[in-house]
C-alpha atoms as a PDB file:
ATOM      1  CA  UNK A   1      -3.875 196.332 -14.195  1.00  0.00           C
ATOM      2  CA  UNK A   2      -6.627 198.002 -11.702  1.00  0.00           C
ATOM      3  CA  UNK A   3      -5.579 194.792  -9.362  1.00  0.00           C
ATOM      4  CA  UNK A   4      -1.918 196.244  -9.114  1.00  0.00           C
ATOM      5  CA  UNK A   5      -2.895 199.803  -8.782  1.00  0.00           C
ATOM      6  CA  UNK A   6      -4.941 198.782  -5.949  1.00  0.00           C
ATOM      7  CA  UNK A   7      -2.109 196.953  -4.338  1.00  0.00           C
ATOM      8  CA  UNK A   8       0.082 199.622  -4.678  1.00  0.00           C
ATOM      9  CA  UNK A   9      -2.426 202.477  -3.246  1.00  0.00           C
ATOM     10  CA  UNK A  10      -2.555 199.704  -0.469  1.00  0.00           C
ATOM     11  CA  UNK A  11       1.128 200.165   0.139  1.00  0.00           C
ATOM     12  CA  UNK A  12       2.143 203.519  -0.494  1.00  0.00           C
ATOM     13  CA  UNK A  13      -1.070 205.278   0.132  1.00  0.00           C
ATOM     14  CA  UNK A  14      -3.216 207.461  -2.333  1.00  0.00           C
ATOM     15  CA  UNK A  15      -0.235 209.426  -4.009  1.00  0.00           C
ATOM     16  CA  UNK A  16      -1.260 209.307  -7.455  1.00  0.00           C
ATOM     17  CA  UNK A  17       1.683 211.180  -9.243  1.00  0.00           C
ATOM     18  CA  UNK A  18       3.905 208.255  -7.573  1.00  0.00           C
ATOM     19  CA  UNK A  19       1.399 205.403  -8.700  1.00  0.00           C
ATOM     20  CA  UNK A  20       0.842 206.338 -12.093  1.00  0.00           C
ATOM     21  CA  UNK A  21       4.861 206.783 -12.534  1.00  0.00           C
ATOM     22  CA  UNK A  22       5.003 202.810 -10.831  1.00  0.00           C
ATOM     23  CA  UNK A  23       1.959 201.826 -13.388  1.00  0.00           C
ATOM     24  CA  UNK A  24       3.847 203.154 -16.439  1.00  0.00           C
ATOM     25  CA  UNK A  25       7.107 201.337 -15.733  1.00  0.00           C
ATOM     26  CA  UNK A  26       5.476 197.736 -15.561  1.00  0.00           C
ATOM     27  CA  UNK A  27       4.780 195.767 -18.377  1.00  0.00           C
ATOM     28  CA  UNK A  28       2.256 192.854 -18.850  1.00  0.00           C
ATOM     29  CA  UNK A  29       4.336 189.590 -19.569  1.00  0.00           C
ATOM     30  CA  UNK A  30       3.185 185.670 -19.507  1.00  0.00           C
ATOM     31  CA  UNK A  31       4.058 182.325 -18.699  1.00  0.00           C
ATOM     32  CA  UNK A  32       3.608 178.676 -19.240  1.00  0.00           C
ATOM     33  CA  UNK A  33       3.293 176.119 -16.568  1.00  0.00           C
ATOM     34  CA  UNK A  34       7.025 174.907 -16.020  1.00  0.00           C
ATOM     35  CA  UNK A  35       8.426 178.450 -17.158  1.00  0.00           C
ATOM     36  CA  UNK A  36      10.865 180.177 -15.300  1.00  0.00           C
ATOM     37  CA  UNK A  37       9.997 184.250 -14.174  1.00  0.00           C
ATOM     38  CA  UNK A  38      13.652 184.521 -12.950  1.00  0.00           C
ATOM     39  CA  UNK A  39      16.508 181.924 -12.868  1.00  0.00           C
ATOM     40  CA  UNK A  40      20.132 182.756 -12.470  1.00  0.00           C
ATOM     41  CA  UNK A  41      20.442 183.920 -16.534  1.00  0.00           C
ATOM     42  CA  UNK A  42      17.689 186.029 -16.545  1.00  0.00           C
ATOM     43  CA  UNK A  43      17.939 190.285 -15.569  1.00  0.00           C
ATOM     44  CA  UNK A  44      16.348 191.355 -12.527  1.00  0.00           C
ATOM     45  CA  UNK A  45      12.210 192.313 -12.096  1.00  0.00           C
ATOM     46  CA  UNK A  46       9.910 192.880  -9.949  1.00  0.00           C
ATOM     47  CA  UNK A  47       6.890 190.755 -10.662  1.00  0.00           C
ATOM     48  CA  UNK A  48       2.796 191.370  -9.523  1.00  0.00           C
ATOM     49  CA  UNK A  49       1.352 188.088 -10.100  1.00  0.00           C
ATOM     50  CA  UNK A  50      -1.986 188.524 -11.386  1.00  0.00           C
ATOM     51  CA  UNK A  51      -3.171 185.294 -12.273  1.00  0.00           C
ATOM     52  CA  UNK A  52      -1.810 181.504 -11.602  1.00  0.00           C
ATOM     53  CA  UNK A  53       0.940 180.310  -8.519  1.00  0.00           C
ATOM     54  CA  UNK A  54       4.715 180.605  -9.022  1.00  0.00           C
ATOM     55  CA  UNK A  55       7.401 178.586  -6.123  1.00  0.00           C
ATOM     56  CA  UNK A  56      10.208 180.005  -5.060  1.00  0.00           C
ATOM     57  CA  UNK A  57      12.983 177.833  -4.935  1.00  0.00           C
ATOM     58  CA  UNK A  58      16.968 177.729  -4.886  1.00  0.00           C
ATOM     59  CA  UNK A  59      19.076 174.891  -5.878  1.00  0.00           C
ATOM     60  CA  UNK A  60      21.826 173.903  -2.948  1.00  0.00           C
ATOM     61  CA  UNK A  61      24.539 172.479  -4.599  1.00  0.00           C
ATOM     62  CA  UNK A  62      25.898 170.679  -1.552  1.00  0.00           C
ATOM     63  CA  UNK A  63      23.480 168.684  -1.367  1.00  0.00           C
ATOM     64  CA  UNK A  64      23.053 167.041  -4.906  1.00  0.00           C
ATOM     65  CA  UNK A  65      21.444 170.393  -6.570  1.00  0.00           C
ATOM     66  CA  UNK A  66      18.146 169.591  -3.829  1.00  0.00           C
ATOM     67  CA  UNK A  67      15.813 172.167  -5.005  1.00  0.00           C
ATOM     68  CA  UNK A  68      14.797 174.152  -2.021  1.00  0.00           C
ATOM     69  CA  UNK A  69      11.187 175.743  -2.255  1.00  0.00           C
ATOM     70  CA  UNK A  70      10.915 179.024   0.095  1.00  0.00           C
ATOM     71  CA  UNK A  71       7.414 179.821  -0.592  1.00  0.00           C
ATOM     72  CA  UNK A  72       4.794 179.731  -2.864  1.00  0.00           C
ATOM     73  CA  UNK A  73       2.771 182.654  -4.341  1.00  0.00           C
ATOM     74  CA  UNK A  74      -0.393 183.205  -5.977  1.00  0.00           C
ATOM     75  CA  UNK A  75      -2.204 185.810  -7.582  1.00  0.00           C
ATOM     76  CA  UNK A  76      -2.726 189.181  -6.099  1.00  0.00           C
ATOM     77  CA  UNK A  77       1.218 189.551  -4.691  1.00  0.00           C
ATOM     78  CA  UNK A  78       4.169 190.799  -5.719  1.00  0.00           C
ATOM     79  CA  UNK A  79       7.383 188.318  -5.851  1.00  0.00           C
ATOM     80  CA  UNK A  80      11.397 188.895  -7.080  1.00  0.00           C
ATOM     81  CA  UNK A  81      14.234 187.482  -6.049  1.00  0.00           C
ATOM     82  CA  UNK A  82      14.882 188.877  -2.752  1.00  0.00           C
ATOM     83  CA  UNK A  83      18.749 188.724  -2.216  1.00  0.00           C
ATOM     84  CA  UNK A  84      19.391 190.458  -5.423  1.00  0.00           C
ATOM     85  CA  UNK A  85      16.688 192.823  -5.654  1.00  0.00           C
ATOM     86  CA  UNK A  86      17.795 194.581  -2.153  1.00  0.00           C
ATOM     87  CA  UNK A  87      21.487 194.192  -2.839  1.00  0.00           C
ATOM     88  CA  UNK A  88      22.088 191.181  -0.365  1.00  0.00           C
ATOM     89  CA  UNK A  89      22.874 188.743  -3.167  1.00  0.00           C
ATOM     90  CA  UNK A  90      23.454 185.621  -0.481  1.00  0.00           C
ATOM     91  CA  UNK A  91      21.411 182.672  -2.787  1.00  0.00           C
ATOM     92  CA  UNK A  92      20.299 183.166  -6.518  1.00  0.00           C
ATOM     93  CA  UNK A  93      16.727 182.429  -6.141  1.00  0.00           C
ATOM     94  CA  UNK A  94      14.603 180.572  -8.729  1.00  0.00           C
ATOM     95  CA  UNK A  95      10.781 181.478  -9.461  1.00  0.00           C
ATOM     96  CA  UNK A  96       8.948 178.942 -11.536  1.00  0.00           C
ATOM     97  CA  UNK A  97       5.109 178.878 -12.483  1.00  0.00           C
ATOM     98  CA  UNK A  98       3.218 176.449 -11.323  1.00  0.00           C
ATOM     99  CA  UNK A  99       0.498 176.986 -13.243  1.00  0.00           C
ATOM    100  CA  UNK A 100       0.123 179.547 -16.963  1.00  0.00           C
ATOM    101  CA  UNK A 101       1.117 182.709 -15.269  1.00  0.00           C
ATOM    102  CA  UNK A 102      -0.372 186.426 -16.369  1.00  0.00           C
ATOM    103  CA  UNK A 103       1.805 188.978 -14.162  1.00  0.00           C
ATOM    104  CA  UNK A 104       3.162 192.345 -14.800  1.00  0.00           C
ATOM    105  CA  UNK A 105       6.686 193.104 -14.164  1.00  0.00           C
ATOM    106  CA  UNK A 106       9.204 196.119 -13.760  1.00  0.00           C
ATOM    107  CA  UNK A 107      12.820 196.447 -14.248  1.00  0.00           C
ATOM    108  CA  UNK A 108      15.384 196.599 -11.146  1.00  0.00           C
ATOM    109  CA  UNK A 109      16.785 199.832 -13.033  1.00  0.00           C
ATOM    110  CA  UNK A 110      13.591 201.152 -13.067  1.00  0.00           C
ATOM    111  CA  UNK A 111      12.391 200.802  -9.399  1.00  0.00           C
ATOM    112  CA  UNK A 112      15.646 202.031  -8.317  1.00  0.00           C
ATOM    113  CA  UNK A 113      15.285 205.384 -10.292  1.00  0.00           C
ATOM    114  CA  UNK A 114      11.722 205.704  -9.234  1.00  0.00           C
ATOM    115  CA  UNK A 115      12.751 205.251  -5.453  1.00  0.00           C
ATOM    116  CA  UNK A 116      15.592 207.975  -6.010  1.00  0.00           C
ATOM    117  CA  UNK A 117      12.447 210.355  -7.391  1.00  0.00           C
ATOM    118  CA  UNK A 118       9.807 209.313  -5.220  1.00  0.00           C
ATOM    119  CA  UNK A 119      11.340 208.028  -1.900  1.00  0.00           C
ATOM    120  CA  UNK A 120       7.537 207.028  -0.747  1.00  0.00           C
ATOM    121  CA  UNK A 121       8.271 204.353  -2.634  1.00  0.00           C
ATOM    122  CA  UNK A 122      10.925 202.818  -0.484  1.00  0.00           C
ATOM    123  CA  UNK A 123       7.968 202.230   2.209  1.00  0.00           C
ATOM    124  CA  UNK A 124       6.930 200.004  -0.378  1.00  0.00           C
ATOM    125  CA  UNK A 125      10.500 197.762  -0.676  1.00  0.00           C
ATOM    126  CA  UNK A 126      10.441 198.069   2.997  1.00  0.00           C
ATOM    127  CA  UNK A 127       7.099 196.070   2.967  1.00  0.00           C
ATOM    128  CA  UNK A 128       7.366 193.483   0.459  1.00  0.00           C
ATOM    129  CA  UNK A 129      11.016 192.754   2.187  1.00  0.00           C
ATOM    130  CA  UNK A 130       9.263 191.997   5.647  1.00  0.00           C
ATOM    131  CA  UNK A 131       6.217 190.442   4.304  1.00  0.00           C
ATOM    132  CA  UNK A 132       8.954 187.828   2.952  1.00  0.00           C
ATOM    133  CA  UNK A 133      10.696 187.557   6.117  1.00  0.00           C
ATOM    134  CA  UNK A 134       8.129 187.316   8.254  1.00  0.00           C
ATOM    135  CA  UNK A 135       6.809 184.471   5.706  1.00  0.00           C
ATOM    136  CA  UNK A 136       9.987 182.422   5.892  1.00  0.00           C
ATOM    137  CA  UNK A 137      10.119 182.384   9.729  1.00  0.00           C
ATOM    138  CA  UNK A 138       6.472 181.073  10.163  1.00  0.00           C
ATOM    139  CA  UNK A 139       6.865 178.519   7.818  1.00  0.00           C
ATOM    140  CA  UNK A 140      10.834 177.830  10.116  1.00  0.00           C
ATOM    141  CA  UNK A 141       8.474 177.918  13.610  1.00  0.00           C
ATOM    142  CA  UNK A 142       5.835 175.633  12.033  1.00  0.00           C
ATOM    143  CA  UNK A 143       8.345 172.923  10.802  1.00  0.00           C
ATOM    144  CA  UNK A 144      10.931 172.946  13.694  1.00  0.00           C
ATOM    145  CA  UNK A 145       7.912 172.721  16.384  1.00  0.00           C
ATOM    146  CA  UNK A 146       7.664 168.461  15.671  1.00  0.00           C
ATOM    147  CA  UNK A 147       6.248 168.425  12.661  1.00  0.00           C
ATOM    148  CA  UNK A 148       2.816 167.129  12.652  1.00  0.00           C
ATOM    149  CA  UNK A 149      -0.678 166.706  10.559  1.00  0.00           C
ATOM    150  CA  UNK A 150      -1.302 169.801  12.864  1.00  0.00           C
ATOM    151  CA  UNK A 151       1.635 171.169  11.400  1.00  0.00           C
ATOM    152  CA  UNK A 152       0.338 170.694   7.933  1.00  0.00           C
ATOM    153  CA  UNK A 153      -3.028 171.882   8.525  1.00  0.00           C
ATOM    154  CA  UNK A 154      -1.092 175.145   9.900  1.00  0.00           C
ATOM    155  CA  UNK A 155       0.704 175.540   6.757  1.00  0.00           C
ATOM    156  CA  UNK A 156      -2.516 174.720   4.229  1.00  0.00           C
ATOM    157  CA  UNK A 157      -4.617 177.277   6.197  1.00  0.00           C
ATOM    158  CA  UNK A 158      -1.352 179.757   5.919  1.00  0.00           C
ATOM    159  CA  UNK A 159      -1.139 178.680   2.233  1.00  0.00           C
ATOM    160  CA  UNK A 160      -4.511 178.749   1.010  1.00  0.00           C
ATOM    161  CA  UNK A 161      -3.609 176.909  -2.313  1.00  0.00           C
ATOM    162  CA  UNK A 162      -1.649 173.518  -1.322  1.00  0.00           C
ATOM    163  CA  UNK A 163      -4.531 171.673  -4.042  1.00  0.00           C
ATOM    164  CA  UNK A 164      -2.439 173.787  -6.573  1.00  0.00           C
ATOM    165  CA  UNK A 165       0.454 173.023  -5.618  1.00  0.00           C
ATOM    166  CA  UNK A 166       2.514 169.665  -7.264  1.00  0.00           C
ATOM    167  CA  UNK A 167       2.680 166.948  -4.405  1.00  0.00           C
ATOM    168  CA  UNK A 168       6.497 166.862  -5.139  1.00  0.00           C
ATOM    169  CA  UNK A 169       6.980 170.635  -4.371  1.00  0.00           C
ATOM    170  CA  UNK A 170       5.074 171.111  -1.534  1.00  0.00           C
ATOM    171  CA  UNK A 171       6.652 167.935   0.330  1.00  0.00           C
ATOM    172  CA  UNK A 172       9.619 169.718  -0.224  1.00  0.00           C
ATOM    173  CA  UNK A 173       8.266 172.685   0.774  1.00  0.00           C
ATOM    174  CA  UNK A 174       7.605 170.548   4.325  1.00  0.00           C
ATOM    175  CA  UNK A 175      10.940 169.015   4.607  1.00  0.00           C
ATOM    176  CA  UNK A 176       9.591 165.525   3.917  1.00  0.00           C
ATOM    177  CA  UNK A 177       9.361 162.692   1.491  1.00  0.00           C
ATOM    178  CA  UNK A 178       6.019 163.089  -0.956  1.00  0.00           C
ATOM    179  CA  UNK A 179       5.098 159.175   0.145  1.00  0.00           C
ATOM    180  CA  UNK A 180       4.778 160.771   3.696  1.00  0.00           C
ATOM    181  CA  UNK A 181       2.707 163.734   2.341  1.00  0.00           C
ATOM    182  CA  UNK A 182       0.727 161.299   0.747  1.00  0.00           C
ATOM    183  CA  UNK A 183       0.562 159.557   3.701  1.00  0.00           C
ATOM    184  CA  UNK A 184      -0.525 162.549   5.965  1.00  0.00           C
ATOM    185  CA  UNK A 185      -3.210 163.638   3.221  1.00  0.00           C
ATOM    186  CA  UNK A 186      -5.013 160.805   3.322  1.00  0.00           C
ATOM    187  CA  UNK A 187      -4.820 160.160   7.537  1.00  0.00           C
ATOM    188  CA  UNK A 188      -6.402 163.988   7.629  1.00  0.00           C
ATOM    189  CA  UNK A 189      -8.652 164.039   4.470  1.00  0.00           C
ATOM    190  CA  UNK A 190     -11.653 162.918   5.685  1.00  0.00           C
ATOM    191  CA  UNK A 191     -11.799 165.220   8.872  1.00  0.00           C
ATOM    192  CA  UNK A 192     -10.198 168.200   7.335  1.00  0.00           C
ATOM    193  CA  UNK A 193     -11.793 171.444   6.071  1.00  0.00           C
ATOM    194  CA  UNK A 194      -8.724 172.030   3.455  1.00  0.00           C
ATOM    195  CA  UNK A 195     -10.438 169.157   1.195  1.00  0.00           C
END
């Protein structure tokens, strides 16, 4: 719990009526490996992931239900589905752990009628919303400049956590076929400060 209340005096400053109002409204919840946070059945939270990795994915059901994976996130940062959560509802977005998952989570409701009482808060939503867009579009530069080994070391050193992260899901992740991954790990392994 002090790791969240640090993050959120990171984002909204040292307001402590506001923060102890946020504190109170999440709850601790866990998760097995495999486990989904939020698919398209389950209601609407904002989750602090304190401990393990969660993807997020959606499923595009043009193309054969191909799970797509967005990004991955571990511990120390704050993940929801997007879309919903800021009323833009375009994809219903999947979050899955990766590995057993402690986090703490609040309910849409909730944040909503804390924003309307303490509109500092907003900053907050503000943040976490750019933090995710500015995520996607590195990830879009890094693949659609030629992908590369240098592109994947880009992406591990952005990443921090691709030995966490299923082969399967990260190739995805890339755009490309885990026997190329596999392929690409081993050409870089031996000269490569991310093994």
């Amino acid at each position: 719990m002090e790791t969240l209340k640090s993050k959120l005096i990171q984002e909204i400053g040292k307001n402590p009526k506001e923060i102890e109002e946020l504190i109170n409204h999440f709850e601790l919840v866990r998760y097995k490996k495999g486990e989904h946070l939020k698919d398209c059945k389950t209601p609407d939270y904002l989750f602090f992931i304190s401990l393990g990795i969660v993807r997020l994915y959606y499923v595009n059901e043009h193309k054969k239900n191909l799970e797509i994976n967005l990004a991955f996130i571990p511990e120390d940062n704050f993940i929801t589905d997007v879309g919903y959560f800021y009323k833009t509802d375009i994809v219903k977005l999947k979050i899955q752990a990766l590995e057993d998952i402690k986090a703490y989570r609040i309910k849409k409701n909730d944040y909503d009628n804390l924003v309307k009482k303490f509109p500092i808060i907003e900053k907050f939503a503000i943040n976490r919303l750019l933090d995710f867009s500015n995520k996607l579009l590195e990830k879009d530069f890094l693949l659609n400049s030629n992908f590369s080994e240098n592109s994947y070391e880009n992406i591990m050193s952005t990443e921090k956590m691709h030995r966490r992260i299923p082969i399967k899901f990260l190739a995805g992740y890339l755009g490309i076929h885990p026997n190329s991954l596999s392929r690409i790990r081993k050409k870089i392994k031996v000269n490569s400060k991310y093994y």
